[in-house]
PDB file of N, CA and C in Angstrom:
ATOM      1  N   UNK A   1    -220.045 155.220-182.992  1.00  0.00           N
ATOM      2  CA  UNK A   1    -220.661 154.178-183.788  1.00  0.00           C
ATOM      3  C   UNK A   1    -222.063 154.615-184.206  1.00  0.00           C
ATOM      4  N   UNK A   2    -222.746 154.329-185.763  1.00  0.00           N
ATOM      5  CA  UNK A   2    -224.229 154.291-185.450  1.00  0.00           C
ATOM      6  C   UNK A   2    -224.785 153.616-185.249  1.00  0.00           C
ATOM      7  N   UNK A   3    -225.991 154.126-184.877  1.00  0.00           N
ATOM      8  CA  UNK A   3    -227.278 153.579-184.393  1.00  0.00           C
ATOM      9  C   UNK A   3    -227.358 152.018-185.348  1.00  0.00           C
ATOM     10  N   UNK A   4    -227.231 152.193-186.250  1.00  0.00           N
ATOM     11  CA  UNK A   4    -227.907 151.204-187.079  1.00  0.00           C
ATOM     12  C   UNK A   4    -226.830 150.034-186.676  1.00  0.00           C
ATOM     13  N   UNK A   5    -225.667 150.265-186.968  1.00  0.00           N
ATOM     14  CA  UNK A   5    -224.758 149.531-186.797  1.00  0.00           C
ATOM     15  C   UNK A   5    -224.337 148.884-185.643  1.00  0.00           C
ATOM     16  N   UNK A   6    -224.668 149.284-184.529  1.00  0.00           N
ATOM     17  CA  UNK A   6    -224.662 149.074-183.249  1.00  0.00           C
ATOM     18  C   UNK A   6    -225.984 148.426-182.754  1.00  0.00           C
ATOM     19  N   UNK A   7    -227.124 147.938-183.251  1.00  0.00           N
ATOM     20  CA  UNK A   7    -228.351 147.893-183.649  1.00  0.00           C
ATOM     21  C   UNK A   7    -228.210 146.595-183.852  1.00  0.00           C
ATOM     22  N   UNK A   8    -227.745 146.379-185.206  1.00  0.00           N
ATOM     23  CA  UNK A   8    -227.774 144.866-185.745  1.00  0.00           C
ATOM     24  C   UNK A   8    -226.329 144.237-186.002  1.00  0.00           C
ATOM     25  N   UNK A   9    -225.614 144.542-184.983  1.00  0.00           N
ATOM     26  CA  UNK A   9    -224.376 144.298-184.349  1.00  0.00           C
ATOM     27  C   UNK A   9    -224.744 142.432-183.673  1.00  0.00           C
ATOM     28  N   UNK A  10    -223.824 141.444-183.193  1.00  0.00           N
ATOM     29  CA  UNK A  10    -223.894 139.987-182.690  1.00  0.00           C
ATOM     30  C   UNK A  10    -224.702 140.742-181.162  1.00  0.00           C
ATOM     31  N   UNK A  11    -224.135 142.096-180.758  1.00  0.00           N
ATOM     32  CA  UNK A  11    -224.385 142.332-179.569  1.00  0.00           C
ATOM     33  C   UNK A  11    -225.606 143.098-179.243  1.00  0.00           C
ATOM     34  N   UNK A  12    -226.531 143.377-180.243  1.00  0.00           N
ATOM     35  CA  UNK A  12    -227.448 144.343-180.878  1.00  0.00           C
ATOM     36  C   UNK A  12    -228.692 144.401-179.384  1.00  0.00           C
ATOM     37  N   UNK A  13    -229.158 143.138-178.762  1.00  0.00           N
ATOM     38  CA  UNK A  13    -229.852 142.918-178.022  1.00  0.00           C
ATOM     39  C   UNK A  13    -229.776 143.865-176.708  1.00  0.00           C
ATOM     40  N   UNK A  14    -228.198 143.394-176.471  1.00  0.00           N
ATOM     41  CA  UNK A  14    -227.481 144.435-175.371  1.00  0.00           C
ATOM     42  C   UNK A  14    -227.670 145.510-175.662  1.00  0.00           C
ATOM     43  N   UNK A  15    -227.002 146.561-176.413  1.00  0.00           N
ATOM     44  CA  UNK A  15    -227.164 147.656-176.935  1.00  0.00           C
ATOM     45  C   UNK A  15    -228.660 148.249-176.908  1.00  0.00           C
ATOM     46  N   UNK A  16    -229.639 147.351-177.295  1.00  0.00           N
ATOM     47  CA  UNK A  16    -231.016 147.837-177.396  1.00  0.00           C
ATOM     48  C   UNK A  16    -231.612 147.885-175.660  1.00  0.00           C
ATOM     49  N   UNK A  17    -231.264 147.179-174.956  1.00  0.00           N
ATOM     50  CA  UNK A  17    -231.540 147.075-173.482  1.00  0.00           C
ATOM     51  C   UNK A  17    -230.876 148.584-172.877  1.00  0.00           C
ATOM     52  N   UNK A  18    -229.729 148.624-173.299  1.00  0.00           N
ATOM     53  CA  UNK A  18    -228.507 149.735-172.712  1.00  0.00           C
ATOM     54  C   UNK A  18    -229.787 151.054-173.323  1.00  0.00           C
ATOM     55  N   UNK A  19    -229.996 151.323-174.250  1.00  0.00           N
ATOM     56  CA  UNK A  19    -231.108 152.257-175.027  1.00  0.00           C
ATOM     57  C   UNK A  19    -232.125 152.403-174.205  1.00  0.00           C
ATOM     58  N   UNK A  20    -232.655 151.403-174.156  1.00  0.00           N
ATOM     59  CA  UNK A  20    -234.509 151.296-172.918  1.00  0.00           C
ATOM     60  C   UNK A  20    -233.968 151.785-171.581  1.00  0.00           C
ATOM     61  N   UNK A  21    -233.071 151.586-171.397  1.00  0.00           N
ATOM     62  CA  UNK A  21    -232.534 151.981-169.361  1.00  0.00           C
ATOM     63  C   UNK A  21    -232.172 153.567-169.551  1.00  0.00           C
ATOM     64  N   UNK A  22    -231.921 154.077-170.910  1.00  0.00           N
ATOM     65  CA  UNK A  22    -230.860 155.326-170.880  1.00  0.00           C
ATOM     66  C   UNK A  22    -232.502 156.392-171.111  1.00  0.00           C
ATOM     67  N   UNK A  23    -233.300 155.644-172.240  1.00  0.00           N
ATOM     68  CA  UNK A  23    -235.122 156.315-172.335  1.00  0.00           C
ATOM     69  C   UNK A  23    -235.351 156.074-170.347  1.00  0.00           C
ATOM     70  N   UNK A  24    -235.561 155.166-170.183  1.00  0.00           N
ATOM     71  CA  UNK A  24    -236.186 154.907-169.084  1.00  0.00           C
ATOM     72  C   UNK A  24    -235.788 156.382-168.121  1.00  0.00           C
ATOM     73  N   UNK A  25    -234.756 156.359-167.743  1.00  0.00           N
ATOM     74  CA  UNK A  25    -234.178 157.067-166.929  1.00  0.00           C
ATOM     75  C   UNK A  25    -234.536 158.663-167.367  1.00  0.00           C
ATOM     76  N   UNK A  26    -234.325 159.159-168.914  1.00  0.00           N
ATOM     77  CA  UNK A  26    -234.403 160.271-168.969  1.00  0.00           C
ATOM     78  C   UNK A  26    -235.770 160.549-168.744  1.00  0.00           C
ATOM     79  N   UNK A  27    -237.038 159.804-168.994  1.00  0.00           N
ATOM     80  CA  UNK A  27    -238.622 159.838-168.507  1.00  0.00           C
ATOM     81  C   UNK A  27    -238.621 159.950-167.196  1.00  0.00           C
ATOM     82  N   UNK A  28    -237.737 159.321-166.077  1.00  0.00           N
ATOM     83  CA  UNK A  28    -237.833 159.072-164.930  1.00  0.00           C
ATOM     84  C   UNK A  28    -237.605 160.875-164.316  1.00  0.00           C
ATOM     85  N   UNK A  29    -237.313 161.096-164.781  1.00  0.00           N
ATOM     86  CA  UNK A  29    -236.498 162.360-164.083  1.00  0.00           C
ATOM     87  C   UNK A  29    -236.968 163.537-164.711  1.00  0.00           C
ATOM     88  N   UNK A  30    -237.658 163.314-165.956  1.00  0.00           N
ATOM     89  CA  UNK A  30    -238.282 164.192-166.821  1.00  0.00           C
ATOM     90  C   UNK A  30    -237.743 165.469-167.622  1.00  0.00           C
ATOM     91  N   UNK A  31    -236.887 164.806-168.232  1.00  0.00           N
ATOM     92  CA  UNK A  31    -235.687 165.332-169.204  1.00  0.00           C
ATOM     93  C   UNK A  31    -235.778 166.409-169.536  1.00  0.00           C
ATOM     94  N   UNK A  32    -237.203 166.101-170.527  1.00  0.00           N
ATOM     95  CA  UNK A  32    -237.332 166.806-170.918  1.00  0.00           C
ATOM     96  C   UNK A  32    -239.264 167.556-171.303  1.00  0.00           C
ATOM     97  N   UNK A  33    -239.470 168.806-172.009  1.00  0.00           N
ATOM     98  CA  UNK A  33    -241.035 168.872-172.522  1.00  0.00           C
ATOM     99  C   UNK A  33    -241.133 168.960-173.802  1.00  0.00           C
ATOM    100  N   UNK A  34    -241.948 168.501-173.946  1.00  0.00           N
ATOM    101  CA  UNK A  34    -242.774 169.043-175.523  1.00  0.00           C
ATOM    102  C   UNK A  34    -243.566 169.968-175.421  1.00  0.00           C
ATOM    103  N   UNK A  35    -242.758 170.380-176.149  1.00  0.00           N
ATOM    104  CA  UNK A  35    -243.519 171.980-176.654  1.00  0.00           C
ATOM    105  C   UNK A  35    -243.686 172.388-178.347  1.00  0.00           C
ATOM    106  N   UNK A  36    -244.500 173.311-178.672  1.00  0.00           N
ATOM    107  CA  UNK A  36    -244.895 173.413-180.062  1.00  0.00           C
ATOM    108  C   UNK A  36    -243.093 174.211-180.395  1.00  0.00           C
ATOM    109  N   UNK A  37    -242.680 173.485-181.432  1.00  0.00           N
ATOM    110  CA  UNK A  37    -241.688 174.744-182.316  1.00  0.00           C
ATOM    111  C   UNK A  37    -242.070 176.033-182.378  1.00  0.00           C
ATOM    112  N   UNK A  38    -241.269 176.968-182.533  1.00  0.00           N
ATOM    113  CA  UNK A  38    -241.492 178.422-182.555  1.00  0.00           C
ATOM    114  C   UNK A  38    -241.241 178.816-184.325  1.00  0.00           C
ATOM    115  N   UNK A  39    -241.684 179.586-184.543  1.00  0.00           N
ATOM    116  CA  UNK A  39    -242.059 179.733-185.731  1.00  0.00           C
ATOM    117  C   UNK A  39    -240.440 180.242-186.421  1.00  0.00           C
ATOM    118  N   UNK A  40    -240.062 179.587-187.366  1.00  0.00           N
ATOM    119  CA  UNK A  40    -238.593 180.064-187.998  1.00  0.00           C
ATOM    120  C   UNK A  40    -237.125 179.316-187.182  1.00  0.00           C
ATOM    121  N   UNK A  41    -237.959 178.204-186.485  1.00  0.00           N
ATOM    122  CA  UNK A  41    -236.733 177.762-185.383  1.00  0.00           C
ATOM    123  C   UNK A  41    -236.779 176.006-186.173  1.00  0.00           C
ATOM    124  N   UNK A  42    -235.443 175.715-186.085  1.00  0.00           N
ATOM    125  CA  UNK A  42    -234.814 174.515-186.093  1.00  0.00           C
ATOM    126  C   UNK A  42    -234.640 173.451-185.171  1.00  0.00           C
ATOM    127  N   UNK A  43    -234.917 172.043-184.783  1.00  0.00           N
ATOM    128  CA  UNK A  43    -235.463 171.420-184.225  1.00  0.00           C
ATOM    129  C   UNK A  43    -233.688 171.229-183.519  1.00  0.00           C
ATOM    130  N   UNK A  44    -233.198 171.070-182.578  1.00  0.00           N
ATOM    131  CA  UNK A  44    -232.210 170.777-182.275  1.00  0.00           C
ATOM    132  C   UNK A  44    -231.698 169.079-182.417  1.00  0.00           C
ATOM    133  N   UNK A  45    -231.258 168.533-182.802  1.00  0.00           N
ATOM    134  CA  UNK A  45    -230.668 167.282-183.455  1.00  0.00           C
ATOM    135  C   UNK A  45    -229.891 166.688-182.062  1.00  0.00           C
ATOM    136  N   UNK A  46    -230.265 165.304-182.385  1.00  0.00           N
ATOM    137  CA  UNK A  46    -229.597 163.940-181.408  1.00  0.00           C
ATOM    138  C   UNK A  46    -228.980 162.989-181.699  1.00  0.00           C
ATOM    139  N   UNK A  47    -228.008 162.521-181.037  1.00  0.00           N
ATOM    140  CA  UNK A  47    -227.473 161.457-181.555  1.00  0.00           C
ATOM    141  C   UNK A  47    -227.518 160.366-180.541  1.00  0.00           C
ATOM    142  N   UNK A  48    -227.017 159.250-180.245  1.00  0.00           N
ATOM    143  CA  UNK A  48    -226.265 158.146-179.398  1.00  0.00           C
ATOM    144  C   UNK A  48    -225.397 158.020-179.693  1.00  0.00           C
ATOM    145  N   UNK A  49    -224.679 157.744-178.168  1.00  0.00           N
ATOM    146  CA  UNK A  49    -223.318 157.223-177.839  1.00  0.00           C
ATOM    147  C   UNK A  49    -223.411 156.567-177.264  1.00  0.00           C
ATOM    148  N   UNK A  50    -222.479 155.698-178.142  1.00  0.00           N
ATOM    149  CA  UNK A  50    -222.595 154.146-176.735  1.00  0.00           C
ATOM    150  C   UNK A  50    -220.802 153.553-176.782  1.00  0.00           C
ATOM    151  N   UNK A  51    -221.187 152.802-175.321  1.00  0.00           N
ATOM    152  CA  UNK A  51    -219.570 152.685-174.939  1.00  0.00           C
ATOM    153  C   UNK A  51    -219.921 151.204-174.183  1.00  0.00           C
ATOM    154  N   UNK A  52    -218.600 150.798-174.373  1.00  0.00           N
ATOM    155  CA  UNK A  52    -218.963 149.085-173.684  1.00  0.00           C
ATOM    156  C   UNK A  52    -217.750 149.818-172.285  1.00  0.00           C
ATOM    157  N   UNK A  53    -218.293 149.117-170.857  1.00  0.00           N
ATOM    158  CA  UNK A  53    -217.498 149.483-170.056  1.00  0.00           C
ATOM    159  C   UNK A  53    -216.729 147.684-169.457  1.00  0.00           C
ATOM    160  N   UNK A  54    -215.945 148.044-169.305  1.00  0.00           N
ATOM    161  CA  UNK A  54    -215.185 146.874-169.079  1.00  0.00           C
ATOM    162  C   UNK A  54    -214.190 146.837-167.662  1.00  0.00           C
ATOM    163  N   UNK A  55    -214.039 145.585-167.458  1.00  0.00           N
ATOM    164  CA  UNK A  55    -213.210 145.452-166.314  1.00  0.00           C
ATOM    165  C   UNK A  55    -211.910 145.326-166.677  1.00  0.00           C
ATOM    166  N   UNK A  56    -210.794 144.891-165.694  1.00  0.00           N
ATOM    167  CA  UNK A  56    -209.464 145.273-164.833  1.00  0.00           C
ATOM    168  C   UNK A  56    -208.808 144.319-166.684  1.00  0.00           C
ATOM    169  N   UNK A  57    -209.741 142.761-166.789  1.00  0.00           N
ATOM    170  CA  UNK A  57    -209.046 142.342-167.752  1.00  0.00           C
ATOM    171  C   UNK A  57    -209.531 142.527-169.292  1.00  0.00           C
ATOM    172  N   UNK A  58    -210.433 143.505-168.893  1.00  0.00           N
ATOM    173  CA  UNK A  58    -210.679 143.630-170.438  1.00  0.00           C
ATOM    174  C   UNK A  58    -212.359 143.393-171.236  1.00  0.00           C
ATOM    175  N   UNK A  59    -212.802 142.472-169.828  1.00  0.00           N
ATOM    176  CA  UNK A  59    -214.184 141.738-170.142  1.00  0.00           C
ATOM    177  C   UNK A  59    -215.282 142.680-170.260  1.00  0.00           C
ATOM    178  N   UNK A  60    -215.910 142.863-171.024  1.00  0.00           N
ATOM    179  CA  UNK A  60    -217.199 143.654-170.730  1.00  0.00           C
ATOM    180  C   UNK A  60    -218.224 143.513-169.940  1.00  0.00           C
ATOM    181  N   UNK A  61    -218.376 144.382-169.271  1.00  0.00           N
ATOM    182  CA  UNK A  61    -219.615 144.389-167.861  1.00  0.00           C
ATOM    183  C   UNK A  61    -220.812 145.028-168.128  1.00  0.00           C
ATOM    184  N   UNK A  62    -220.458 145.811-169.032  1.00  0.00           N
ATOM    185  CA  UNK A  62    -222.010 146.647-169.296  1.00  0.00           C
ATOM    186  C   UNK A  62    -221.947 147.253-170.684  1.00  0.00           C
ATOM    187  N   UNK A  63    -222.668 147.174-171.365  1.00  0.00           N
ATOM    188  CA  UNK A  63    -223.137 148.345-172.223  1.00  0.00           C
ATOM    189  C   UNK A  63    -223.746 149.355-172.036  1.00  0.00           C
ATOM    190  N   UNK A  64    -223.465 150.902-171.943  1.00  0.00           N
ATOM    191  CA  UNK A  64    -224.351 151.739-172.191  1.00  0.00           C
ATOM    192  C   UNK A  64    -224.385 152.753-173.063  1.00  0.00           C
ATOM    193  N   UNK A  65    -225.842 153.564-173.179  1.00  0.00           N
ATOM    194  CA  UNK A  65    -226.272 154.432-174.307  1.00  0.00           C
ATOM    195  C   UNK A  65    -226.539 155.304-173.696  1.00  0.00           C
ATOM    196  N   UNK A  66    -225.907 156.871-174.516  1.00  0.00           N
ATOM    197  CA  UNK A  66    -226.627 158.386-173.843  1.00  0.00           C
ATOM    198  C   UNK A  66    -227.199 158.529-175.035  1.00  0.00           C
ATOM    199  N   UNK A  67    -228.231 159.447-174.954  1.00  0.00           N
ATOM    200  CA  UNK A  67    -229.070 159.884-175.970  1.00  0.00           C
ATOM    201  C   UNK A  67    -228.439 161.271-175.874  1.00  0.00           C
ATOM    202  N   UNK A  68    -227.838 161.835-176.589  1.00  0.00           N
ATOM    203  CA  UNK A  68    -227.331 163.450-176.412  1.00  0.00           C
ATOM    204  C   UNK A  68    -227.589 164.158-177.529  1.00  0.00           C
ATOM    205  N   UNK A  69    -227.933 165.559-177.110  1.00  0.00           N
ATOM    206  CA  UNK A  69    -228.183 167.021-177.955  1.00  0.00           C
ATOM    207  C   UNK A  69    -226.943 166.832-178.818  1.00  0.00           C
ATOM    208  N   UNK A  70    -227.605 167.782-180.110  1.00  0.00           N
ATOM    209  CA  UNK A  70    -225.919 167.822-180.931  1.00  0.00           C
ATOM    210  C   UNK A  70    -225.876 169.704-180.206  1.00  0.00           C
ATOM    211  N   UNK A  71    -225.057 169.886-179.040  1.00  0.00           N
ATOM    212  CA  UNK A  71    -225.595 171.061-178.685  1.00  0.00           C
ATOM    213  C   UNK A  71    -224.770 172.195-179.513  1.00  0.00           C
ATOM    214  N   UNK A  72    -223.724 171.583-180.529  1.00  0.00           N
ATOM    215  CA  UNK A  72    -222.878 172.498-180.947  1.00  0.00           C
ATOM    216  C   UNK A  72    -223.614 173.029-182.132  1.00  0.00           C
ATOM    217  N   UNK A  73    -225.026 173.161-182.507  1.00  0.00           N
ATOM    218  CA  UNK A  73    -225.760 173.639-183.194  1.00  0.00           C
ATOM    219  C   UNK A  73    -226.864 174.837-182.795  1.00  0.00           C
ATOM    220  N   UNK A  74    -226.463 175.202-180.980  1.00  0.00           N
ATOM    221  CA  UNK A  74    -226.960 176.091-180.540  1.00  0.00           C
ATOM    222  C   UNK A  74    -226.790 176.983-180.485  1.00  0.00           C
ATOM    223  N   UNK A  75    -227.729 178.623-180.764  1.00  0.00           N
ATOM    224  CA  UNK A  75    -227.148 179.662-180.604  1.00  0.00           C
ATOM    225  C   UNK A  75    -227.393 180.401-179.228  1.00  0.00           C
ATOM    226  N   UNK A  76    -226.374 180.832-178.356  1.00  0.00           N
ATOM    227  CA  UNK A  76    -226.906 181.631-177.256  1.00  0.00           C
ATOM    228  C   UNK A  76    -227.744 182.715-177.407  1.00  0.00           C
ATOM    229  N   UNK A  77    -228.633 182.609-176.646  1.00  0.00           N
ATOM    230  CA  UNK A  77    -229.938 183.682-176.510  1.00  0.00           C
ATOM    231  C   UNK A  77    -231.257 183.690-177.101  1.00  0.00           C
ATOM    232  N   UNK A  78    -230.504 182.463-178.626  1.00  0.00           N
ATOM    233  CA  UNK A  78    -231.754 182.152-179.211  1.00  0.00           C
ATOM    234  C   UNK A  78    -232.683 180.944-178.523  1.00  0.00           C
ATOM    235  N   UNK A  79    -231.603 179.666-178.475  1.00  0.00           N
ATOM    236  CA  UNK A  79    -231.514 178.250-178.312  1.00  0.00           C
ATOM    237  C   UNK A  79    -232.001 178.218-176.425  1.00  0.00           C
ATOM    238  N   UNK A  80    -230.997 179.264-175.998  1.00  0.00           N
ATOM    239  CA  UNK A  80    -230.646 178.739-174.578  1.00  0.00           C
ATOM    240  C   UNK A  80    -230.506 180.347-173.752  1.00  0.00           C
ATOM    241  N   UNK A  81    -230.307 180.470-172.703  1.00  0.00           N
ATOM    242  CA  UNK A  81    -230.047 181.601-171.910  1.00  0.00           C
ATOM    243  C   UNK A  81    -228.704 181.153-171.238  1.00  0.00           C
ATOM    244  N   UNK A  82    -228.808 181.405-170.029  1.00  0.00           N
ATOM    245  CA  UNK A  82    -227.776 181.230-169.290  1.00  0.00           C
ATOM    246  C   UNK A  82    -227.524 179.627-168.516  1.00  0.00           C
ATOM    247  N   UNK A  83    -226.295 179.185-168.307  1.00  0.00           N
ATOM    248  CA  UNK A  83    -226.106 177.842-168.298  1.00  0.00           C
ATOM    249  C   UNK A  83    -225.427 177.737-167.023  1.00  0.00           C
ATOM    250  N   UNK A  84    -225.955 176.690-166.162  1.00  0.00           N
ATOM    251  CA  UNK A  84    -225.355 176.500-164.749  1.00  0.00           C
ATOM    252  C   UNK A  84    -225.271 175.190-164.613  1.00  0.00           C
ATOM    253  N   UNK A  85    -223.912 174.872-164.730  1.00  0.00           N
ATOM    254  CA  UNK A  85    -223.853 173.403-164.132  1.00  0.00           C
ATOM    255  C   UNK A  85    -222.804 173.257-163.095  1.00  0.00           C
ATOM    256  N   UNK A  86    -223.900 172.431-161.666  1.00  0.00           N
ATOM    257  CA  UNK A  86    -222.963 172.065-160.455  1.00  0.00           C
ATOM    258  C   UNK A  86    -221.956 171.356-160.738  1.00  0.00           C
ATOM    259  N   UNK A  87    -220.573 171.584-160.129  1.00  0.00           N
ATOM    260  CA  UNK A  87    -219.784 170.951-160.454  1.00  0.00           C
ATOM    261  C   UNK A  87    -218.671 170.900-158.868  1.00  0.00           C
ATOM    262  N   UNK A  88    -218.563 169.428-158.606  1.00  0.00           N
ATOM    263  CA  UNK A  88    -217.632 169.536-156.956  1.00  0.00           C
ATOM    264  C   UNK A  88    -216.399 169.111-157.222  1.00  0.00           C
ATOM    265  N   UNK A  89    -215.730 170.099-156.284  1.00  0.00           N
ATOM    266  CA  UNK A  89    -214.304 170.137-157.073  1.00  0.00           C
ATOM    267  C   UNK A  89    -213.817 168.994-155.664  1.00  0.00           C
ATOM    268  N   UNK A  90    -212.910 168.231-155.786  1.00  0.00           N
ATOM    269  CA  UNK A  90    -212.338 167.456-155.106  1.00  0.00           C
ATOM    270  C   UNK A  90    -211.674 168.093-153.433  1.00  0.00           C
ATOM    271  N   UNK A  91    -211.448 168.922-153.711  1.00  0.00           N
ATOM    272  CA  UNK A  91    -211.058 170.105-152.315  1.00  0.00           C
ATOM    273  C   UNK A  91    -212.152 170.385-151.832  1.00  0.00           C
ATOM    274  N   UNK A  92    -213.220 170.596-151.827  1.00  0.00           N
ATOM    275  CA  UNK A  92    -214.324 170.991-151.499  1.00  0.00           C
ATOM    276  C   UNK A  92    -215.100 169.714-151.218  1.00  0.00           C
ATOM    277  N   UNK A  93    -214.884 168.505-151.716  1.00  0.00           N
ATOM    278  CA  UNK A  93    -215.679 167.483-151.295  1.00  0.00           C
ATOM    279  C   UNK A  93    -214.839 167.060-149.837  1.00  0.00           C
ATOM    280  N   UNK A  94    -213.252 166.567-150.169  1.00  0.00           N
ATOM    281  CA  UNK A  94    -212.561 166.694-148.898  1.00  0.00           C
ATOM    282  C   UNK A  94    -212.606 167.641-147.757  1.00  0.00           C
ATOM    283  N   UNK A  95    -212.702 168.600-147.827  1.00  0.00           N
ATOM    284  CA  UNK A  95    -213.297 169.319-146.671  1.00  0.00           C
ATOM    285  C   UNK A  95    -214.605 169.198-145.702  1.00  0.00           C
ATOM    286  N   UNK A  96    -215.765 168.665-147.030  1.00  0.00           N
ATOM    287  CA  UNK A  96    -216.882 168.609-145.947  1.00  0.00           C
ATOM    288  C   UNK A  96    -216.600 167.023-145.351  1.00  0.00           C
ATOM    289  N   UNK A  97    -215.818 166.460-146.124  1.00  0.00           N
ATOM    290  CA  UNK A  97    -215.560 164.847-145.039  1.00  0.00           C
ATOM    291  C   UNK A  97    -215.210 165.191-143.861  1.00  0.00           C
ATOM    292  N   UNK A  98    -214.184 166.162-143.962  1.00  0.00           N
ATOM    293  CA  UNK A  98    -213.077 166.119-142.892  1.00  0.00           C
ATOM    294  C   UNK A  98    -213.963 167.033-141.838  1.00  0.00           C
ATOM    295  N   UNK A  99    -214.607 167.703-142.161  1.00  0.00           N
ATOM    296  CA  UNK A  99    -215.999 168.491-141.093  1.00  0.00           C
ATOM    297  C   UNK A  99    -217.012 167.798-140.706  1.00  0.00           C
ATOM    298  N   UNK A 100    -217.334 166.906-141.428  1.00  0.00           N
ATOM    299  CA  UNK A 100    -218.201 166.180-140.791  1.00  0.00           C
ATOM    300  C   UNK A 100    -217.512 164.464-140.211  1.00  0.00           C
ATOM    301  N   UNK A 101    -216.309 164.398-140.400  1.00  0.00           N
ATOM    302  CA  UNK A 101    -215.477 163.560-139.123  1.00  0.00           C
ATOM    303  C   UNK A 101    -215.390 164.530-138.010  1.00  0.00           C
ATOM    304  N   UNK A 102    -214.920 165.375-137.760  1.00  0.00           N
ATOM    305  CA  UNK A 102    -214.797 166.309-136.648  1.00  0.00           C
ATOM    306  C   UNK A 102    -215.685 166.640-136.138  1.00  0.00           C
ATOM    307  N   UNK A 103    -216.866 166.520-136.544  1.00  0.00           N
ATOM    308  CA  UNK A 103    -217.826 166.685-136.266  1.00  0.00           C
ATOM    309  C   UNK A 103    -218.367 165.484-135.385  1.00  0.00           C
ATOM    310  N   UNK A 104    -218.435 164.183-135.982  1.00  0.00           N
ATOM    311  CA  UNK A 104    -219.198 162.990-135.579  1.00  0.00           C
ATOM    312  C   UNK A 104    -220.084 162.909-136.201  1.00  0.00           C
ATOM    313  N   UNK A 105    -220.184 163.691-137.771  1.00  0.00           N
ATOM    314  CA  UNK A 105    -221.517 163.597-138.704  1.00  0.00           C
ATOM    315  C   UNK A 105    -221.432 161.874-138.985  1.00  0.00           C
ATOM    316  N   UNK A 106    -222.692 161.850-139.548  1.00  0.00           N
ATOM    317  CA  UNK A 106    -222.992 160.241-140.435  1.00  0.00           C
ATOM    318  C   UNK A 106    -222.795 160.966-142.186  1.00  0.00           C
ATOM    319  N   UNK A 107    -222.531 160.594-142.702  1.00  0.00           N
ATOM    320  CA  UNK A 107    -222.059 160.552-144.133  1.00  0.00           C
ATOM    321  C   UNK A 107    -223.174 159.541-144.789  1.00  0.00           C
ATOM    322  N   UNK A 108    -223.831 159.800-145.600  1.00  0.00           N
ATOM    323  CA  UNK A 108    -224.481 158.869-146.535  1.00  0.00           C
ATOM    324  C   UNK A 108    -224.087 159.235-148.231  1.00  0.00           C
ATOM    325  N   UNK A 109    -224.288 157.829-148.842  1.00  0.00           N
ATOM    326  CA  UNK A 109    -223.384 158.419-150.127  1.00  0.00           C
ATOM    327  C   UNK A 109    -224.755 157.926-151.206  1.00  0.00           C
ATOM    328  N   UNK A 110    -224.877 158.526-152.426  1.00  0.00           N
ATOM    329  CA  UNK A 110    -226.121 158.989-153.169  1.00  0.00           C
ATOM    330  C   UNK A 110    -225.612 158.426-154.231  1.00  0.00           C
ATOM    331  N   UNK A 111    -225.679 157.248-155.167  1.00  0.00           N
ATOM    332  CA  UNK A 111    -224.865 157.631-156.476  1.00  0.00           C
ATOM    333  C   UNK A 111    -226.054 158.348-157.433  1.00  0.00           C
ATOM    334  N   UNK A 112    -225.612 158.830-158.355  1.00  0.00           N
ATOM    335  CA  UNK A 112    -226.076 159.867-159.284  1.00  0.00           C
ATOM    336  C   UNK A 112    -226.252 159.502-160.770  1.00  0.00           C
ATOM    337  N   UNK A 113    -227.282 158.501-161.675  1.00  0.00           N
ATOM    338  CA  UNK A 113    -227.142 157.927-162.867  1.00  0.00           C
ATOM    339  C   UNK A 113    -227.061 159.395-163.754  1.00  0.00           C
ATOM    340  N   UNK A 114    -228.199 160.014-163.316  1.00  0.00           N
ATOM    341  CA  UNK A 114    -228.819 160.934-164.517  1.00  0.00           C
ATOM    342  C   UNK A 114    -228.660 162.751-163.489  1.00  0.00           C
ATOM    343  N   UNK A 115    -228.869 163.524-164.600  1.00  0.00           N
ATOM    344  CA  UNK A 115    -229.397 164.538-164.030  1.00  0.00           C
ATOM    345  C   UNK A 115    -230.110 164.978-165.038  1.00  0.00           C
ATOM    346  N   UNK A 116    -231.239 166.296-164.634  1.00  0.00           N
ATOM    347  CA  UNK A 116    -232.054 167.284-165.327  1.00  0.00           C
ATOM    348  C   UNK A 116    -231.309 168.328-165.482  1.00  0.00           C
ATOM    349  N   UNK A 117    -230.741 168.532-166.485  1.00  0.00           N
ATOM    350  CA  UNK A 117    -230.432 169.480-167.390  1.00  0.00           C
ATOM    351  C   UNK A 117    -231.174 170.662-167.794  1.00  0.00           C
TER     352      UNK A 117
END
């Protein structure tokens, strides 16, 4: 959907709240820097996405907004270097449960809104 349209939508208010929490958060964590452009370089482009999340019957519970890179406009080596993203594979999360039951560990659970990229 765009911005605009999603904006001055009946639901526009929501949507604009869902926006301030999605800024909020990426400041919180410090997304990102400003830095001067490099001379002969292209500003990398953004969009929003937004999605209504809903329950079991259908009702909407939340609105939210990502602010995302258009990253398919990047070139490797110019744009970016090398790219690492953690990723837990379900076998590997089951295992450390099952080690730290055998263990008698305490388990605490973290949820995760955002990350630094």
């Amino acid at each position: 959907m765009l911005m605009k349209v999603v904006v001055d939508s009946k639901d526009g208010k929501l949507w604009k709240e869902a926006m301030v929490d999605e800024m909020a958060s990426l400041h919180k964590i410090e997304a990102w820097d400003l830095v001067e452009l490099s001379a002969g370089r292209k500003p990398i482009g953004r969009k929003w996405v937004f999605k209504k999340k809903t329950n079991a019957e259908g009702k909407v519970e939340k609105y939210k907004a990502w602010l995302v890179e258009k990253g398919y406009s990047q070139v490797s080596g110019i744009y970016f270097g090398d790219i690492f993203s953690l990723v837990a594979k379900g076998t590997s999360i089951r295992l450390l449960l099952s080690v730290a039951t055998a263990f008698d560990f305490g388990v605490e659970y973290m949820p995760v809104n955002s990350s630094k990229v």
